[in-house]
N, C-alpha and C. Protein backbone atom coordinates (compact mmCIF):
# COMPACT_ATOMS: atom_id res chain seq x y z
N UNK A 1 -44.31 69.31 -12.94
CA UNK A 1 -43.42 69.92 -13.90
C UNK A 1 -44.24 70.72 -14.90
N UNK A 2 -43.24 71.62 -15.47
CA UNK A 2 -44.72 72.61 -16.09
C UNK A 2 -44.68 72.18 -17.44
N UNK A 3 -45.37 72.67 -18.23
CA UNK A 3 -45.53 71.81 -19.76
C UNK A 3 -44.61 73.15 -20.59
N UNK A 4 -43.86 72.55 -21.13
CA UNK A 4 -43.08 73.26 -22.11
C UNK A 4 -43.42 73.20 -23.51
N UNK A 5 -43.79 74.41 -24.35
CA UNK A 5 -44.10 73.96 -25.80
C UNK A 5 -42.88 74.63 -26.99
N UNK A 6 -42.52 73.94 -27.88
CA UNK A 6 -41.76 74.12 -28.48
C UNK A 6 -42.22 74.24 -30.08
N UNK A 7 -41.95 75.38 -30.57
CA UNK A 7 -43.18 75.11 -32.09
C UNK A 7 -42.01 75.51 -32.95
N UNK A 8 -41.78 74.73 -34.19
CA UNK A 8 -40.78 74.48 -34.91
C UNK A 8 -42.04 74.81 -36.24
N UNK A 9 -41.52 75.82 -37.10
CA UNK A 9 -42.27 75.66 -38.40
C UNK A 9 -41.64 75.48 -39.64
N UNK A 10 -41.65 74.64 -40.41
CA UNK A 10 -40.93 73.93 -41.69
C UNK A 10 -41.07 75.42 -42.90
N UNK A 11 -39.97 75.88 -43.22
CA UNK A 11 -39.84 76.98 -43.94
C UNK A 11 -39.93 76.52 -45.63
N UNK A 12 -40.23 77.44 -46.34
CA UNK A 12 -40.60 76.94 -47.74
C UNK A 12 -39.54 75.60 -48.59
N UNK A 13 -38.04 76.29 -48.50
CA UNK A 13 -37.51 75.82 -49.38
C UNK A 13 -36.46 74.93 -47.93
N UNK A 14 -36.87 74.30 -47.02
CA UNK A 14 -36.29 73.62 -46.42
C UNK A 14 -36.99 72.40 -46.48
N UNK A 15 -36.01 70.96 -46.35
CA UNK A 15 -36.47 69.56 -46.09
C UNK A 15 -36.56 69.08 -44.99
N UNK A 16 -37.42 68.21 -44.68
CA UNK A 16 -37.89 67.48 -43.47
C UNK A 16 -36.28 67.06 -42.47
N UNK A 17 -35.08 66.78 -42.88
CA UNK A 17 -34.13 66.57 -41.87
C UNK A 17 -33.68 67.50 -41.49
N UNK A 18 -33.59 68.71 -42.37
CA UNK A 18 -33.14 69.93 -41.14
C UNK A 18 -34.12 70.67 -40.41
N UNK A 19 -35.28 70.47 -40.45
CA UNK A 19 -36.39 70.75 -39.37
C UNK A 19 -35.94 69.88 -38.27
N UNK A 20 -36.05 68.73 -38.64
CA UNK A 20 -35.94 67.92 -37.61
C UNK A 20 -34.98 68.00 -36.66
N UNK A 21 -33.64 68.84 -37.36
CA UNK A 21 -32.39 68.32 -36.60
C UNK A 21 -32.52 70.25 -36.11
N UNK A 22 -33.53 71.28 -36.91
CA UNK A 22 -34.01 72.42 -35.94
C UNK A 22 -34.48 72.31 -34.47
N UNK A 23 -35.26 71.33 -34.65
CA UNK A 23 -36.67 70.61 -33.40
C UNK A 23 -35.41 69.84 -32.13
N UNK A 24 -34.51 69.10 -32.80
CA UNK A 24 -33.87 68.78 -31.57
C UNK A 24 -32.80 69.03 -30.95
N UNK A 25 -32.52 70.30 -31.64
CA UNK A 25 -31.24 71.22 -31.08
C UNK A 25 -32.32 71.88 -30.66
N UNK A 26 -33.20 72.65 -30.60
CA UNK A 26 -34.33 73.42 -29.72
C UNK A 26 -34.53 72.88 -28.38
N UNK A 27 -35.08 70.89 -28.25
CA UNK A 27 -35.29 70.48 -27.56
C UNK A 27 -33.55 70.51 -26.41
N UNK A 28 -32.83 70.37 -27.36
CA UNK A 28 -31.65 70.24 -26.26
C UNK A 28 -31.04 71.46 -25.33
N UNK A 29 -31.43 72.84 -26.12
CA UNK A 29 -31.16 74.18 -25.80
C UNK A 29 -32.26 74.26 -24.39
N UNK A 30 -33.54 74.24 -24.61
CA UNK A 30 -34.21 73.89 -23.30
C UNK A 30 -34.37 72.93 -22.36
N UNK A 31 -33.59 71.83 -22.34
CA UNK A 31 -33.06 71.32 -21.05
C UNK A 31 -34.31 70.42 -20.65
N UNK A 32 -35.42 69.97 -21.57
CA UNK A 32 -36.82 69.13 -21.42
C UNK A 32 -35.71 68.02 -21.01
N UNK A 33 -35.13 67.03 -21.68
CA UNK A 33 -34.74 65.45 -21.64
C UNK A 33 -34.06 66.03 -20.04
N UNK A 34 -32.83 66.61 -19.65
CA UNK A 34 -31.83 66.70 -18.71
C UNK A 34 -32.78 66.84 -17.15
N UNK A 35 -34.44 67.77 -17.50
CA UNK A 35 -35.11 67.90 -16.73
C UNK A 35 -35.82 66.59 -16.44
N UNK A 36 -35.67 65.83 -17.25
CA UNK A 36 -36.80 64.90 -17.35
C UNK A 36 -36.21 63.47 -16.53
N UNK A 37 -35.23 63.51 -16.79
CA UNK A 37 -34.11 61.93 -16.62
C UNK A 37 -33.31 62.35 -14.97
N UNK A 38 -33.49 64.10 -14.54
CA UNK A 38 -33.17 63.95 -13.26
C UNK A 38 -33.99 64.10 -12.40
N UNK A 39 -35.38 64.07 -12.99
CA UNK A 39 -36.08 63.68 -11.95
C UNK A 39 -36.71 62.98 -11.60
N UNK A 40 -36.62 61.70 -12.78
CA UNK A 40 -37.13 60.65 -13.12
C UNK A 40 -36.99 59.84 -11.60
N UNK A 41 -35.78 59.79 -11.16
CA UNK A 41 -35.94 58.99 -9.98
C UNK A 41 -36.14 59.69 -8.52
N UNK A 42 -36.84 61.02 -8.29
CA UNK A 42 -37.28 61.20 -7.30
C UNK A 42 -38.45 60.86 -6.66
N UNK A 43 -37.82 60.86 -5.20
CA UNK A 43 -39.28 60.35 -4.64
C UNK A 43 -40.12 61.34 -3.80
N UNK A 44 -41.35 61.25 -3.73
CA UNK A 44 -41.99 62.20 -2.85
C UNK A 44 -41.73 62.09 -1.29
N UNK A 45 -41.65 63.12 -0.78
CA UNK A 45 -41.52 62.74 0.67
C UNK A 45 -42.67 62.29 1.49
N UNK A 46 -42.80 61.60 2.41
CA UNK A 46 -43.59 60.80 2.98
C UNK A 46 -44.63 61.98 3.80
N UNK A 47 -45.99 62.14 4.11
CA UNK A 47 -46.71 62.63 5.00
C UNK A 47 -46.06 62.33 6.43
N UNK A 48 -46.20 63.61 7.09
CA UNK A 48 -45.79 63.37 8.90
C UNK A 48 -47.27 62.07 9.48
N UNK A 49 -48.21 62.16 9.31
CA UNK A 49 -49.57 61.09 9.59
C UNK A 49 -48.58 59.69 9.12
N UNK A 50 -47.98 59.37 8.27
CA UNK A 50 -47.65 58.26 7.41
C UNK A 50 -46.28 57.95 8.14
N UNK A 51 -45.19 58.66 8.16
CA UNK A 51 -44.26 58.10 9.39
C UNK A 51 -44.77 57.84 10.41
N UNK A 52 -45.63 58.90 11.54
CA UNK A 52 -45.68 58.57 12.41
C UNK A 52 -47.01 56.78 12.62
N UNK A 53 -47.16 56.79 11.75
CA UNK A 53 -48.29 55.55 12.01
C UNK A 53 -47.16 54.41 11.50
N UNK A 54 -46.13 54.14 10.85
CA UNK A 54 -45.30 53.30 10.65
C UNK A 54 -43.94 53.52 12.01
N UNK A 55 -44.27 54.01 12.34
CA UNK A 55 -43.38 54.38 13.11
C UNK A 55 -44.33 53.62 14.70
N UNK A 56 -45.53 53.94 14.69
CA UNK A 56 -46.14 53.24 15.74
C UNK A 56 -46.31 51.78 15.47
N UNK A 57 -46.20 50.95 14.42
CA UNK A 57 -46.71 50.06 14.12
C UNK A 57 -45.63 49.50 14.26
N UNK A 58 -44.11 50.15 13.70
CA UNK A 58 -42.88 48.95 14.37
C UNK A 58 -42.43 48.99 16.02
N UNK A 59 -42.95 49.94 16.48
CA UNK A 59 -43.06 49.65 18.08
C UNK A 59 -43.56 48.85 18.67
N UNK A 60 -44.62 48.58 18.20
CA UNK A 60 -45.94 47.39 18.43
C UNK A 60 -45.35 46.20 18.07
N UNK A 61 -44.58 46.22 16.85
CA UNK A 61 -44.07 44.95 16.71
C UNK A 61 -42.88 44.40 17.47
N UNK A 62 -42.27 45.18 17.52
CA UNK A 62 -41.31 45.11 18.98
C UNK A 62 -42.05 44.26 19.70
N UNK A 63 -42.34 45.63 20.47
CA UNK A 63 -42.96 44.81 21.72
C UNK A 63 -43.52 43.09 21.90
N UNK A 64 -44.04 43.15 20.42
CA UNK A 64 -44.57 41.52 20.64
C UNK A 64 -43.46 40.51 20.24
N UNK A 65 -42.79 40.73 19.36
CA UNK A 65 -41.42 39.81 19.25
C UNK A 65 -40.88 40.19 20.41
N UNK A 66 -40.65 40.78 21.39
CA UNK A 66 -39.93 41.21 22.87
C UNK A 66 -40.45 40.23 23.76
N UNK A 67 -41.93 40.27 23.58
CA UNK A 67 -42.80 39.05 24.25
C UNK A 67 -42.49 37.74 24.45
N UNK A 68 -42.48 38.07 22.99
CA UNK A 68 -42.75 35.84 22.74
C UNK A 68 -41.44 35.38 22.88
N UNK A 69 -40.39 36.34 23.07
CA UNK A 69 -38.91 35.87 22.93
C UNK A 69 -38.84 35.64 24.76
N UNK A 70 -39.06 36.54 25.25
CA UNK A 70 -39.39 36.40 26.87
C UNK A 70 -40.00 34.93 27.41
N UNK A 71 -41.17 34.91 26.32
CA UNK A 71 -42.38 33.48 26.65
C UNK A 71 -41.44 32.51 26.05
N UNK A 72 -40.56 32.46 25.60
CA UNK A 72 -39.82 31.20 24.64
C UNK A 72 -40.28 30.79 23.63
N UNK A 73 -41.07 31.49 22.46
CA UNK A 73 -41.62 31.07 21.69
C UNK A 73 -41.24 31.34 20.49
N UNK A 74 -40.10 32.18 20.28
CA UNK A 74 -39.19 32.67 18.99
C UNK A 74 -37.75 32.49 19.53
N UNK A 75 -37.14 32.09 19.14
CA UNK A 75 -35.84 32.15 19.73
C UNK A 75 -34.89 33.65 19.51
C-alpha cells in the first residue's frame, strides 16, 4: 500500500480542536481508514510451487491411509 501523507498546519488565531477536527475530516476525505479495514483481511495468494507440493503431499497421504485400511489397520 503506498504511504499517504497528509500535512495539516495549525493557523495563527486557530485552537488545537479545530485542527484536529481539520486533520480528521482530511483523513476521512482520503479514504486511509476505509483503505485500511478492507484490506485488513486479505490474503495473499498461495505460490503455484506451494499448491502443487501440498497438493502432492495429500496424495501421498491417501495412498497410505488407502493402505492400512486395505491391511486392516485403521478402520
Amino acid at each position: 500500500m503506498a504511504k499517504i501523507i497528509i500535512e495539516i498546519k495549525k493557523n495563527p488565531n486557530e485552537n488545537n480542536a479545530s485542527v484536529l477536527r481539520r486533520f480528521s475530516r482530511k483523513i476521512q476525505e482520503s479514504n486511509i481508514i476505509q483503505k485500511v479495514k478492507g484490506s485488513r483481511y486479505n490474503k495473499r495468494q498461495e505460490s503455484k510451487l506451494k499448491v502443487k507440493k501440498s497438493a502432492l503431499r495429500r496424495m501421498v497421504r491417501r495412498r497410505e491411509i488407502e493402505k492400512l485400511r486395505k491391511l486392516g489397520k485403521i478402520k
